[in-house]
Protein backbone atom coordinates (compact mmCIF):
# COMPACT_ATOMS: atom_id res chain seq x y z
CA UNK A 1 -9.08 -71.26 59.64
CA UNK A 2 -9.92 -69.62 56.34
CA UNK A 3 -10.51 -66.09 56.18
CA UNK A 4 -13.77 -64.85 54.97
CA UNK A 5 -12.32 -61.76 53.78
CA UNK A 6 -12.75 -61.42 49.94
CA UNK A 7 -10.16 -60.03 47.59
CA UNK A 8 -8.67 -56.12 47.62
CA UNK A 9 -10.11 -54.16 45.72
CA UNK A 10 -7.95 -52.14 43.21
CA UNK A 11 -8.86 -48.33 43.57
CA UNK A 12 -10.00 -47.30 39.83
CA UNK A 13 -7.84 -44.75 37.82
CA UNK A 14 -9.44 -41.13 37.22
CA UNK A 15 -9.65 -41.28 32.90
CA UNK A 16 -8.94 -38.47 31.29
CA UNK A 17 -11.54 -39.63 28.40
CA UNK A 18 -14.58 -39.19 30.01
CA UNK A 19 -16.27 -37.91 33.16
CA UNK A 20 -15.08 -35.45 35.31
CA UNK A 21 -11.27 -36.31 33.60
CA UNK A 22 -12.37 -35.13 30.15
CA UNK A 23 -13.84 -31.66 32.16
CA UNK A 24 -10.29 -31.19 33.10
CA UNK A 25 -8.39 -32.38 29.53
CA UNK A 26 -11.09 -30.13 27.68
CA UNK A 27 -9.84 -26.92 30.23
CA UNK A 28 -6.56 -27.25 29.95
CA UNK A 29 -6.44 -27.67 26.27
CA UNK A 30 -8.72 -24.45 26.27
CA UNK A 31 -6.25 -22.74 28.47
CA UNK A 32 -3.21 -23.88 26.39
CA UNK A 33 -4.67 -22.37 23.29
CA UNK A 34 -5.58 -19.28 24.41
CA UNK A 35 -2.37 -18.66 25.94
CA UNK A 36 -1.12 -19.46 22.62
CA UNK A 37 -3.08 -16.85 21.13
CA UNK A 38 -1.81 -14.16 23.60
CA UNK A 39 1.60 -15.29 22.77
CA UNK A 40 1.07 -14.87 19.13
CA UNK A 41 -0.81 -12.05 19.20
CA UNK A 42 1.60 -9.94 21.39
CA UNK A 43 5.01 -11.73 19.56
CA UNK A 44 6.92 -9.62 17.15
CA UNK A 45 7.16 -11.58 13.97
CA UNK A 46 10.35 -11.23 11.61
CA UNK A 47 9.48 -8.97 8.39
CA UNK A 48 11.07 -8.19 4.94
CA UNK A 49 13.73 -5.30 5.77
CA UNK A 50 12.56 -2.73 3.75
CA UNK A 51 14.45 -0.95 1.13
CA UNK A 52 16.59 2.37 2.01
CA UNK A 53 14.80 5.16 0.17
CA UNK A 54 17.02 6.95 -2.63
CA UNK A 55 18.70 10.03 -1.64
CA UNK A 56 17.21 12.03 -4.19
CA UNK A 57 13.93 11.12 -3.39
CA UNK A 58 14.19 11.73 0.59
CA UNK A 59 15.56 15.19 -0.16
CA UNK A 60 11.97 15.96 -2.05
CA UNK A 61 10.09 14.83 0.52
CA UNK A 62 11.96 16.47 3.10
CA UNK A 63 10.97 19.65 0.89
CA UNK A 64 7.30 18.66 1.03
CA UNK A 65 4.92 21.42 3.00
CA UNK A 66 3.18 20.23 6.17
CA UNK A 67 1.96 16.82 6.88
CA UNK A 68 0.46 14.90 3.96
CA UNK A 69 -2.53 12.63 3.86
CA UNK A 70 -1.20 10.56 1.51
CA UNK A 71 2.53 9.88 -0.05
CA UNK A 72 2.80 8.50 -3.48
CA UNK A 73 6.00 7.11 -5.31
CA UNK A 74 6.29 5.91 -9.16
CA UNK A 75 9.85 4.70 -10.16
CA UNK A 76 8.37 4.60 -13.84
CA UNK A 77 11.84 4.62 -15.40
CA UNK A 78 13.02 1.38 -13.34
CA UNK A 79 9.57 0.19 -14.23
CA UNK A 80 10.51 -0.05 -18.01
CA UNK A 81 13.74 -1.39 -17.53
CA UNK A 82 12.33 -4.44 -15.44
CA UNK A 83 12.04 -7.57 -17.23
CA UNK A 84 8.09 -7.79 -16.61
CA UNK A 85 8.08 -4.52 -18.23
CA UNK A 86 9.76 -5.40 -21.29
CA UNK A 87 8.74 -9.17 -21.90
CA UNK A 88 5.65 -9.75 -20.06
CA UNK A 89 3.81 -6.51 -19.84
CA UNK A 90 1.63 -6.47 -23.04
CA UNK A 91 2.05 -3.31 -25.55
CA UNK A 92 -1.48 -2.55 -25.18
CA UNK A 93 -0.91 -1.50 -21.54
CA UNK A 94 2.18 0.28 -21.54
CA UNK A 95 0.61 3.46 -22.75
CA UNK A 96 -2.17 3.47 -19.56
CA UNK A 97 -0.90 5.47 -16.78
CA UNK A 98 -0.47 2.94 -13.54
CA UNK A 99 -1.53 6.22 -11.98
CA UNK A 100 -4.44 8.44 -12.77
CA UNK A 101 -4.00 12.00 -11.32
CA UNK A 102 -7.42 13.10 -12.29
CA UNK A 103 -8.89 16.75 -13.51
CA UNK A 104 -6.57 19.33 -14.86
CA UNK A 105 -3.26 17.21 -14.42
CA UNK A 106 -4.63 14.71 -16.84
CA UNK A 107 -6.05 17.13 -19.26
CA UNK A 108 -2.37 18.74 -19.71
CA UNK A 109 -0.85 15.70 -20.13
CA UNK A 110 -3.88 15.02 -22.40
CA UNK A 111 -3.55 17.98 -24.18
CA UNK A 112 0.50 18.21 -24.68
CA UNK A 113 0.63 14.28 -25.35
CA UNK A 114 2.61 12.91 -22.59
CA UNK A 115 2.53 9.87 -21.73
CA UNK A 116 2.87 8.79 -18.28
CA UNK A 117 4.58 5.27 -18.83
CA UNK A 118 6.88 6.78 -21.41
CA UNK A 119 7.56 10.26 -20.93
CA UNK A 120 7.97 10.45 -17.03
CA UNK A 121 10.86 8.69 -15.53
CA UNK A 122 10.05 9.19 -11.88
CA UNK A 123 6.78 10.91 -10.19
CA UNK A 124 6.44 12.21 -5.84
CA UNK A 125 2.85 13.23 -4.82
CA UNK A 126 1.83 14.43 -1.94
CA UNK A 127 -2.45 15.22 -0.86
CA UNK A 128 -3.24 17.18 2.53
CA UNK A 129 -7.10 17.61 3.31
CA UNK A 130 -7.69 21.43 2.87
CA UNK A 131 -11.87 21.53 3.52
CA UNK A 132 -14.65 19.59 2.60
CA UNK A 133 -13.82 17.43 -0.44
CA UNK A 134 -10.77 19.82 -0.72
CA UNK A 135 -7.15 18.65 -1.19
CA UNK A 136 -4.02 20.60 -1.45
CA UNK A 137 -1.37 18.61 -3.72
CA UNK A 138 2.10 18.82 -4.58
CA UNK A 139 3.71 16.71 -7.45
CA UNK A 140 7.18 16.44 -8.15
CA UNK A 141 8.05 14.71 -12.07
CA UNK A 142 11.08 14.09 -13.57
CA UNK A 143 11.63 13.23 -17.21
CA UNK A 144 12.18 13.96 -21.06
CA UNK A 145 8.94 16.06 -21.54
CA UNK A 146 10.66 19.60 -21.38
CA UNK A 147 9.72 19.70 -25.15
CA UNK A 148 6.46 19.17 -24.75
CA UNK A 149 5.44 21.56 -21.79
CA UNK A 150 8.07 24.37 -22.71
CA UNK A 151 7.64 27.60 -20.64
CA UNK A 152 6.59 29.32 -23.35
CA UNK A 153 3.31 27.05 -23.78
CA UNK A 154 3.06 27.87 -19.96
CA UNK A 155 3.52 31.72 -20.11
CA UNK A 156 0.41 31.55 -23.46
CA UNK A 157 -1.53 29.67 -21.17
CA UNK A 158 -1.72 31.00 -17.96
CA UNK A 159 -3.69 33.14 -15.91
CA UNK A 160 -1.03 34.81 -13.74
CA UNK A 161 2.09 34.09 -12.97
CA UNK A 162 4.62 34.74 -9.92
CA UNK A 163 7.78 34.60 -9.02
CA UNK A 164 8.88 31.56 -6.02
CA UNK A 165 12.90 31.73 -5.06
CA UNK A 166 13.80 32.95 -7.84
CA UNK A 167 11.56 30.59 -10.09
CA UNK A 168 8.71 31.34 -12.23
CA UNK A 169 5.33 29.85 -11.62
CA UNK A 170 2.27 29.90 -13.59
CA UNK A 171 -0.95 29.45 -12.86
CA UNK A 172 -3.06 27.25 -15.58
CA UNK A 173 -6.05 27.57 -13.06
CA UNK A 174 -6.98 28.78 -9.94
CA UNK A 175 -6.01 25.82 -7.99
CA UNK A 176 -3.65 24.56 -10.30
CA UNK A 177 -0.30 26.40 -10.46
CA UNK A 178 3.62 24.93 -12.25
CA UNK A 179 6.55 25.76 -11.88
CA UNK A 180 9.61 24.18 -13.77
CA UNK A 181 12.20 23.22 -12.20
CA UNK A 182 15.13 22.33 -14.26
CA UNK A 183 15.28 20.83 -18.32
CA UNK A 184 14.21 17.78 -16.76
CA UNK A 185 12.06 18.84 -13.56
CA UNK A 186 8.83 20.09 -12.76
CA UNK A 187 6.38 20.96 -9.74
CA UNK A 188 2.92 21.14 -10.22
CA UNK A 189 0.47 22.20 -6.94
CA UNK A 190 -2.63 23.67 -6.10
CA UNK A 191 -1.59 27.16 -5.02
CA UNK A 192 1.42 28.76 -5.13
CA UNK A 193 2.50 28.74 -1.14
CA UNK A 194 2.29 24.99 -1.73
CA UNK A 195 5.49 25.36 -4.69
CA UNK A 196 6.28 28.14 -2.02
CA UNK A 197 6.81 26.20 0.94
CA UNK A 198 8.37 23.31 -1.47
CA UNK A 199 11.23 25.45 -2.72
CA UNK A 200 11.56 27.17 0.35
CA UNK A 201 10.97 24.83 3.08
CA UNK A 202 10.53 25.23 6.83
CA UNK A 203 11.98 22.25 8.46
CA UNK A 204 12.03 18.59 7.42
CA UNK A 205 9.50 16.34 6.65
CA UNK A 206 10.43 13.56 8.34
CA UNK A 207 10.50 15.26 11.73
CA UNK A 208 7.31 17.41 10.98
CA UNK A 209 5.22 14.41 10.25
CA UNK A 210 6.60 11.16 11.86
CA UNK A 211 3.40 8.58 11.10
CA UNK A 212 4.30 9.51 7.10
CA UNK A 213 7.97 8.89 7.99
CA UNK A 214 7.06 5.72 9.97
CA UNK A 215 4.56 4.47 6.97
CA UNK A 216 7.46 5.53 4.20
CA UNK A 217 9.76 2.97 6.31
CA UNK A 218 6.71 0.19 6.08
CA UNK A 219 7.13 0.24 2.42
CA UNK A 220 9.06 -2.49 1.69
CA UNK A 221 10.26 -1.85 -2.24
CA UNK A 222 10.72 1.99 -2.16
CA UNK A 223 12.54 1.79 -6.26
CA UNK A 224 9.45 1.33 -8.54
CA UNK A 225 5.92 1.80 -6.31
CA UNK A 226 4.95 2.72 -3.10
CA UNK A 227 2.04 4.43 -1.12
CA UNK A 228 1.97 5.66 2.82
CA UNK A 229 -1.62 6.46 3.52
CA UNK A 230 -1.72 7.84 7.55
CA UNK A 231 -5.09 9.25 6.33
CA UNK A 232 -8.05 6.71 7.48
CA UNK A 233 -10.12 8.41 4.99
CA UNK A 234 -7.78 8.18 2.28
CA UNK A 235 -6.52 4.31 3.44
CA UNK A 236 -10.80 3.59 2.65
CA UNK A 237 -10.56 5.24 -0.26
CA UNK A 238 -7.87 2.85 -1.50
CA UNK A 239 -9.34 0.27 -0.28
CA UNK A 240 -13.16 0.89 -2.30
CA UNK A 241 -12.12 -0.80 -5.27
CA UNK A 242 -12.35 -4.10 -2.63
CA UNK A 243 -15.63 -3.33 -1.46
CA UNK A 244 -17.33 -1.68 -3.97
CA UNK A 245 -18.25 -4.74 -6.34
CA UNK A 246 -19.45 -6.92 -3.07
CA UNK A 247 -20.63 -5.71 -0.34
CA UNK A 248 -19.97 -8.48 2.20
CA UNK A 249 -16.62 -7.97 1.43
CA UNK A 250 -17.05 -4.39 3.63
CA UNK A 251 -16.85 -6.88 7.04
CA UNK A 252 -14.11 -8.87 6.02
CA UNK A 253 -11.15 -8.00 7.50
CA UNK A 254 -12.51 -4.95 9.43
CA UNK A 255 -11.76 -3.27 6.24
CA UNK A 256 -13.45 -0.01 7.62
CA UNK A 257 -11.39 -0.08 10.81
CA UNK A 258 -7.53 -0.10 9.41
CA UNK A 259 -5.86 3.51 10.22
CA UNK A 260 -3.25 3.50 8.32
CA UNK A 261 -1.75 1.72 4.81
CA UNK A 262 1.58 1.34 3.10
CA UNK A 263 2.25 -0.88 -0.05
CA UNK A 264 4.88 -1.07 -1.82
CA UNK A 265 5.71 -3.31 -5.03
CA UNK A 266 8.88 -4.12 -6.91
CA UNK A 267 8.71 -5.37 -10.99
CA UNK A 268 11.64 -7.90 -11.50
CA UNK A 269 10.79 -11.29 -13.77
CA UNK A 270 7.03 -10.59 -12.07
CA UNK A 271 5.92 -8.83 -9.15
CA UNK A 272 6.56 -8.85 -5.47
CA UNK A 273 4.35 -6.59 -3.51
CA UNK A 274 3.85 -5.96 -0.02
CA UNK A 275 0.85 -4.14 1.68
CA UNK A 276 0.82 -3.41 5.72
CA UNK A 277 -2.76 -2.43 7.47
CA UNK A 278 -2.28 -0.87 10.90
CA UNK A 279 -4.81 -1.10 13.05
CA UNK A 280 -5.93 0.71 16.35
CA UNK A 281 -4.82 -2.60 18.90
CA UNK A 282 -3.39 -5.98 18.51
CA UNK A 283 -6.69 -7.49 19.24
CA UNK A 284 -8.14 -5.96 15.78
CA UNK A 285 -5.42 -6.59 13.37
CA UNK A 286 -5.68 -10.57 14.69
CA UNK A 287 -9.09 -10.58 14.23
CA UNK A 288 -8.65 -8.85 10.65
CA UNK A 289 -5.84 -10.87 9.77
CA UNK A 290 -8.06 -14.59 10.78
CA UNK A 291 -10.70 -13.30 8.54
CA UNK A 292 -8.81 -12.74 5.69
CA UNK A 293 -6.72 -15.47 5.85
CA UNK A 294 -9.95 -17.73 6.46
CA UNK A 295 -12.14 -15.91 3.77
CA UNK A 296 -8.15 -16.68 1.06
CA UNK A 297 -8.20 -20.32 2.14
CA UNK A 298 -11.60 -21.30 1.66
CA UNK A 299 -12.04 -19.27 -1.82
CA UNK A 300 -8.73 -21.27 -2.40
CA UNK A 301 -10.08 -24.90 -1.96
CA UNK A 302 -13.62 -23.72 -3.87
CA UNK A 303 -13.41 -25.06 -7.39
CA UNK A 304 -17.06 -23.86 -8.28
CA UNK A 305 -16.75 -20.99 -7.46
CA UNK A 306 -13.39 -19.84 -8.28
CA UNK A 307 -11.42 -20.30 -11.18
CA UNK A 308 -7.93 -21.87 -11.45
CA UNK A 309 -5.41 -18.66 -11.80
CA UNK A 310 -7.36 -16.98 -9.11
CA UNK A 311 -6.40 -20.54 -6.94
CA UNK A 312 -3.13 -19.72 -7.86
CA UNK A 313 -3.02 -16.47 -7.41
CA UNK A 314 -4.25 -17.19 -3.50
CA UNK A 315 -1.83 -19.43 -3.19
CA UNK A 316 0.91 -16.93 -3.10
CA UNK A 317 -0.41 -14.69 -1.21
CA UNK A 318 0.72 -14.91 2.93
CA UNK A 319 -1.09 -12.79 5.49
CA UNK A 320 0.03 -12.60 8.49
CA UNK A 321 -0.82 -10.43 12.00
CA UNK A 322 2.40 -8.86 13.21
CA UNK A 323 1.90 -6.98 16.36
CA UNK A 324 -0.84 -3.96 15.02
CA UNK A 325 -0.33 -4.59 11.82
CA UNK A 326 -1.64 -7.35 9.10
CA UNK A 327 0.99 -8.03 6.32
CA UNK A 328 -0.20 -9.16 3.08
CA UNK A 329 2.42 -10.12 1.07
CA UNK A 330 2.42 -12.13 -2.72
CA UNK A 331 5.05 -13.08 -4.77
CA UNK A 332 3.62 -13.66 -8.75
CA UNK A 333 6.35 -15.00 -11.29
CA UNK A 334 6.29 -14.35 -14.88
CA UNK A 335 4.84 -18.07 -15.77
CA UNK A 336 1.64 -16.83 -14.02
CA UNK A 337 1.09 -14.06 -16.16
CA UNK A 338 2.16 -15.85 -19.27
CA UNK A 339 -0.01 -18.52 -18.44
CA UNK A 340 -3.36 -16.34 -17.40
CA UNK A 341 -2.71 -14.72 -20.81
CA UNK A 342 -2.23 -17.31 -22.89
CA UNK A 343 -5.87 -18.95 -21.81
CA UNK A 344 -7.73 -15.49 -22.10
């Protein structure tokens, strides 16, 4: 007898390409990426160990008075012996000082011809908010300029002048005091319980302010040029010169968010430098560090609008989100500069 029962049918497969199936591929894709991003975002990345400081250097800033807002380092005498500085560095710069110290610093050196890139082989500062658009300062410089800011000009010139453990100081102004140090030494500050507490300190510095001390270790190339900035205020200050000239750049980044700054840069054939941003959580410097590294790549692949050496200048440069921090760092070789030069 033949069976009118037709053919079984073959249950259908649930596709992951469409319906209900794609619903499901689309979530866990979702989910795989943002625990991805958690993952990154919360993963310690390797970085560049940084360089040990010298010891004469930590035992002036274990001198310094207080906390600082801001820690400044110029290594100018390794500077000049780099090979940047003496083949690639053009003669018309090497008089300007990489650093200006502004108002009556600048008019002595000025006024008694010294020249920064020349005359001063290594420079410490050190700024502390005092009051409304008030710093204190210290500043520590070493170098052959003893003949050209003899105590004798110092004694003609200044106001008053006291003695500091067993040192003379003299006060060219009244918030700008100097005391030599040595032949090849000198300490200039605002007051003279700043060069006080200097030459007669009260504890270290590295235990008295531990978010300098921490920043100081973020600087990766501690020899030629560094910066620690715990100071927010100071760390925008720095970071004007950025926003000043455009203001959407004031977004990017959440340039008006970072806390903290250290950079750091090292003069060999060309220049390696090294900048960290610390931010207040994870979350922000990820955020910062997507921008930027979104706003790099597509000025990067924009030929209209940006010019070849500035292509290749983004092309070096790495930034990267490393816990609360963003680390920007760039490595430029001496062909760059020769070759930016040469089509000026």
């Amino acid at each position: 007898m033949q069976s009118t029962t037709g053919p079984e049918e073959t249950p259908q497969k649930r596709s992951l390409k469409k319906g209900p199936g794609l619903l499901i591929s689309i979530s866990m894709i979702s989910m795989l990426l943002f625990l991805g991003v958690v993952v990154w975002v919360n993963w310690s990345k390797p970085r560049i160990e940084p360089e040990p400081l010298n010891r004469d250097v930590r035992n002036l800033i274990e001198r310094i008075p207080g906390k600082s807002d801001a820690l400044i380092y110029l290594g100018m005498k390794d500077i000049r012996n780099s090979s940047f500085w003496r083949k690639v560095m053009p003669d018309s710069m090497k008089k300007a000082p990489i650093i200006r110290m502004g108002g009556k610093i600048d008019s002595l050196m000025n006024s008694r011809g010294i020249v920064m890139s020349e005359d001063i082989d290594t420079l410490l500062l050190s700024f502390r908010r005092a009051g409304f658009k008030k710093n204190d300062f210290i500043a520590v410089a070493s170098g052959s300029f003893s003949d050209k800011l003899p105590e004798s000009f110092l004694k003609l010139k200044s106001l008053e002048s006291a003695p500091a453990e067993d040192r003379n100081c003299y006060a060219l102004d009244r918030n700008f005091w100097v005391c030599p140090l040595g032949p090849r030494r000198i300490a200039i500050a605002s007051s003279r319980q700043m060069l006080q507490g200097f030459l007669k300190p009260s504890g270290s510095f590295f235990e008295r302010d531990s978010l300098s001390a921490a920043l100081i270790d973020k600087a990766v190339y501690k020899s030629h040029l560094w910066f620690a900035l715990p100071s927010a205020e100071w760390t925008n200050s720095a970071l004007q010169s950025l926003t000043s000239a455009n203001s959407d750049m004031k977004g990017v980044g959440n340039l008006n968010r970072i806390l903290h700054l250290a950079l750091s840069a090292k003069f060999r054939d060309g220049i390696e430098a090294e900048t960290e941003w610390v931010y207040r959580t994870r979350r922000a410097a990820f955020f910062a560090s997507t921008f930027l590294w979104g706003a790099a790549r597509l000025s990067g692949l924009s030929e209209s609008r940006t010019n070849r050496q500035t292509r290749e200048l983004l092309d070096r440069v790495s930034i990267q989100q490393n816990l609360e921090s963003v680390i920007i760092h760039t490595n430029l070789p001496e062909n760059i500069f020769r070759k930016t030069g040469s089509e000026r």
